[in-house]
Protein backbone atom coordinates (compact mmCIF):
# COMPACT_ATOMS: atom_id res chain seq x y z
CA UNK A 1 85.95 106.85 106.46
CA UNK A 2 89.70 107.59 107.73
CA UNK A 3 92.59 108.40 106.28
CA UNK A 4 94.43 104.99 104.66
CA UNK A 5 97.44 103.95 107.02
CA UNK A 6 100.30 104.59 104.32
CA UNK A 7 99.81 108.05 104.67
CA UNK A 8 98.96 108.63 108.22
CA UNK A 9 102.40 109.62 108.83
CA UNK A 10 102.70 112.82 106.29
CA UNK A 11 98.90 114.29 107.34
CA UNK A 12 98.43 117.63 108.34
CA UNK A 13 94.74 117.98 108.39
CA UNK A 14 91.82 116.54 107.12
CA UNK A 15 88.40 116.70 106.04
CA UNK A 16 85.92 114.67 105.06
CA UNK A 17 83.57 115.66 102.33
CA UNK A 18 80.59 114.23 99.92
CA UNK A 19 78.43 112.40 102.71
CA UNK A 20 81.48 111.18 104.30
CA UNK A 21 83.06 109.05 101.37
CA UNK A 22 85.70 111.40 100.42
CA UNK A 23 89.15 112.23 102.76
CA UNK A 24 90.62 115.26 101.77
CA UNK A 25 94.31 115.32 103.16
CA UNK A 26 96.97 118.44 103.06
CA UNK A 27 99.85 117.07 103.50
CA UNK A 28 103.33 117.94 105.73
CA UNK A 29 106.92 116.39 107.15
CA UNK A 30 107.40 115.28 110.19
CA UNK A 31 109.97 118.50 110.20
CA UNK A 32 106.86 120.26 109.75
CA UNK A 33 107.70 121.31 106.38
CA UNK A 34 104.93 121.52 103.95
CA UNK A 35 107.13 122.05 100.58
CA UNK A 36 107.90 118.85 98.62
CA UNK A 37 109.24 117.91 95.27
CA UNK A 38 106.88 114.99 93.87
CA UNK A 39 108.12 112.40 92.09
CA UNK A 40 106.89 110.18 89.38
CA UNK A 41 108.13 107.51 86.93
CA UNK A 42 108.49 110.13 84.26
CA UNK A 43 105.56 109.21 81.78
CA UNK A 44 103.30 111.60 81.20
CA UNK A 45 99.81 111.86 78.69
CA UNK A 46 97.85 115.23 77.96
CA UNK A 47 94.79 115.26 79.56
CA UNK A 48 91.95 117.86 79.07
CA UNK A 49 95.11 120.01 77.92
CA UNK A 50 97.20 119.41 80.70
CA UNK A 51 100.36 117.31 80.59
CA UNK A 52 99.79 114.63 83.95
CA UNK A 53 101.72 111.85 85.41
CA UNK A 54 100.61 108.92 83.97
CA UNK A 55 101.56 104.53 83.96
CA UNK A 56 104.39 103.47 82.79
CA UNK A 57 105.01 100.61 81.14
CA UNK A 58 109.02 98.91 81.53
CA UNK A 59 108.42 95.41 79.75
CA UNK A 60 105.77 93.40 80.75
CA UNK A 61 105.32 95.45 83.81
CA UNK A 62 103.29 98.72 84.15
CA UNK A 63 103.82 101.31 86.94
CA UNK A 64 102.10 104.04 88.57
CA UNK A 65 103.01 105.93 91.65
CA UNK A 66 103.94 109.20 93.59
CA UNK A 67 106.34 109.81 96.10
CA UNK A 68 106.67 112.90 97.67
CA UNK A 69 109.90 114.24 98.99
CA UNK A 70 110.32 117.21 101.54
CA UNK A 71 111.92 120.40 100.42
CA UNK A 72 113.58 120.76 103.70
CA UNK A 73 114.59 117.10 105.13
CA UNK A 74 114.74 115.13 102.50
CA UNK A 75 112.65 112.56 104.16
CA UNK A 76 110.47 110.58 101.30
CA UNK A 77 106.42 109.41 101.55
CA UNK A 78 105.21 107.19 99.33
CA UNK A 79 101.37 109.02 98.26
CA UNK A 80 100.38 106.09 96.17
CA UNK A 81 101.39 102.70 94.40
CA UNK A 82 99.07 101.24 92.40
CA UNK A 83 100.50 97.75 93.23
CA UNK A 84 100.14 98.17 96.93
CA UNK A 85 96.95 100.94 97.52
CA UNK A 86 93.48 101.22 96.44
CA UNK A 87 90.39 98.88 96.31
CA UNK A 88 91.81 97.01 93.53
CA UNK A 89 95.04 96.72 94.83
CA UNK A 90 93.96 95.89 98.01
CA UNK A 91 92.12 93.05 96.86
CA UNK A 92 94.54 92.16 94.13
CA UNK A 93 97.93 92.12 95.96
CA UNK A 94 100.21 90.24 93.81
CA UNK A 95 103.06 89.63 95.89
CA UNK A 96 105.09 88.58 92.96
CA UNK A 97 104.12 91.80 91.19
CA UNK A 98 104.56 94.36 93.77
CA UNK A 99 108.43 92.99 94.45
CA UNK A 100 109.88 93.87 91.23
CA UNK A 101 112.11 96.77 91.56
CA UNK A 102 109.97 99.86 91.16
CA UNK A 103 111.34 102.25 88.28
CA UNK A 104 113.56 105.84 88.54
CA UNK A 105 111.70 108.76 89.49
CA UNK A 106 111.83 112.07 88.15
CA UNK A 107 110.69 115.25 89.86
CA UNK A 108 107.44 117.41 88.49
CA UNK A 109 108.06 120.51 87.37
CA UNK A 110 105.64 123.12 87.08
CA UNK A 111 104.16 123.42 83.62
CA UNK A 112 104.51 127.53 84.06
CA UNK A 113 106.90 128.39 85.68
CA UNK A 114 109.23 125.07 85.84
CA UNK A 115 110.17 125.37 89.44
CA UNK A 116 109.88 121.51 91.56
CA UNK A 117 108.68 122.62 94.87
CA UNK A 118 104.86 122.27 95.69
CA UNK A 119 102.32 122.05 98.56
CA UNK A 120 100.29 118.97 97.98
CA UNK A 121 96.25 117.74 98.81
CA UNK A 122 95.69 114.07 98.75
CA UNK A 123 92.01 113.10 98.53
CA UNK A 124 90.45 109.32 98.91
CA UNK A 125 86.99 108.35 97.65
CA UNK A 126 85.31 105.49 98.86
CA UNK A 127 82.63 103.64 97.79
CA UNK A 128 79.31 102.41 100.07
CA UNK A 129 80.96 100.62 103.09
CA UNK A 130 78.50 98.02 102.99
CA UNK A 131 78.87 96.87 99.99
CA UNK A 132 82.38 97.05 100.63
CA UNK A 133 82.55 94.70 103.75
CA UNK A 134 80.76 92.18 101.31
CA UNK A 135 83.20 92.49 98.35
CA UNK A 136 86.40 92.04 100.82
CA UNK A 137 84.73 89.07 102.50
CA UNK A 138 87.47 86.07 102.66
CA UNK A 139 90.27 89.05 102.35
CA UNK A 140 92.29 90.46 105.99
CA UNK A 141 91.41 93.59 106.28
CA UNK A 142 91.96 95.56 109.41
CA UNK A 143 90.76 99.31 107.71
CA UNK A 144 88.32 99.75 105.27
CA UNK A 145 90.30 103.18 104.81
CA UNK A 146 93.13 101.04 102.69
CA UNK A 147 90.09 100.47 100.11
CA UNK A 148 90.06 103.35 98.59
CA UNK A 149 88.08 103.73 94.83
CA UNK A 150 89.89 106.41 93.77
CA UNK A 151 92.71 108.84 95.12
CA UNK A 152 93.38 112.49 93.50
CA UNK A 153 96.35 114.83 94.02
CA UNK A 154 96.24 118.52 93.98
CA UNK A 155 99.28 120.71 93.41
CA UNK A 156 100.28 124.02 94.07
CA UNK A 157 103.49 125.34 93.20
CA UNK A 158 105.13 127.62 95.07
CA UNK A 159 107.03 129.69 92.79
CA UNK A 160 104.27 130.93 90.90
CA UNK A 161 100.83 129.93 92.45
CA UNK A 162 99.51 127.62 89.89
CA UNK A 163 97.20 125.21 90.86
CA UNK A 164 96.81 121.76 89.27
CA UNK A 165 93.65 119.94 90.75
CA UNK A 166 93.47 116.17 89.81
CA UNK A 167 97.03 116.61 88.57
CA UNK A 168 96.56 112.50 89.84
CA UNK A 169 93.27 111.41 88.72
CA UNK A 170 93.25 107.80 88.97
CA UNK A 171 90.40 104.93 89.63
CA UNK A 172 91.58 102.14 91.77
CA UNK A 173 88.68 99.91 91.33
C-alpha cells in the first residue's frame, strides 16, 4: 500500500508495517518544520480514560476531522475528513454532504501539561487489496491508497513528552 494522496504533501517518512497493510507516516511542513498545533471541531468523549477528539454533531450534520497546522509557517494540512477520506468515504462521497461549510476548529491541548504544539504519526490500515478492487468495482479510483479502513493519529507533545497513541482512533469502513 502507499501513502493516500491528501497527505502526500506533509510526509516525512514512512513505513509500512503488519504484512504491508498498515502506512505509518511522521509527519512535517514543507518549511521543514515538524511542530504543529492540531485542530479539531472541539467535541471530545473519554475513552479508556483519556479525553479524545471525537464527531460532532451541528444539526442534522455530523463532523469529524483533523487539521494540522505548522508551529512555524502557519501553513495548514488537512490529516483527515471523514466526508472526503477513508474506504467508506471513498465509496460514499456525498457531494451534497461534503459541501456544507465544515465547523470552527479548536486547537488540542495537552491533557498534562496544556501546551498546543505536538509532533504527529499518521497511520493507514488497509484491508485485503483484492477484495478491495472487487468492492470499488463501478467506482473511479486511481489509488487504492485513498481506501483506507482505518486511520490513527499519534501525538507527542513537546512541552512535556507525553505521548497519546490512537489519540484518533477511527474506522472508516
Amino acid at each position: 500500500m502507499k501513502v493516500p494522496t491528501h497527505i502526500l504533501k506533509c510526509v516525512k517518512s514512512t513505513c509500512l508495517d503488519y504484512d504491508g497493510r498498515l502506512v505509518r507516516c511522521e509527519i512535517a511542513c514543507s518549511c521543514k518544520n515538524y511542530i504543529f498545533e492540531l485542530l479539531y471541531p472541539g467535541e471530545t468523549h473519554l475513552y479508556q480514560g483519556e479525553k479524545i477528539p471525537c464527531t460532532l454533531q451541528l444539526d442534522d450534520k455530523f463532523f469529524f476531522l483533523i487539521k494540522a497546522r505548522c508551529a512555524k509557517c502557519g501553513c495548514e494540512y488537512l490529516l483527515f475528513d471523514k466526508d472526503f477520506h477513508g474506504w467508506d468515504g471513498f465509496v460514499c462521497h456525498n457531494d451534497k454532504e461534503a459541501s456544507h461549510p465544515r465547523p470552527p476548529l479548536v486547537s488540542w491541548e495537552c491533557l498534562k501539561c496544556g501546551e498546543s504544539k505536538h509532533t504527529v504519526q499518521v497511520e493507514f490500515c488497509y484491508g485485503d487489496e483484492d477484495e478491495m478492487i472487487e468492492d470499488l468495482a463501478g467506482f473511479p479510483i486511481d489509488n487504492l491508497a485513498d481506501a483506507f479502513e482505518w486511520i490513527y493519529i499519534n501525538i507527542k507533545c513537546v512541552h512535556c513528552d507525553l505521548l497519546t497513541e490512537k489519540w484518533v482512533d477511527y474506522e472508516t469502513a
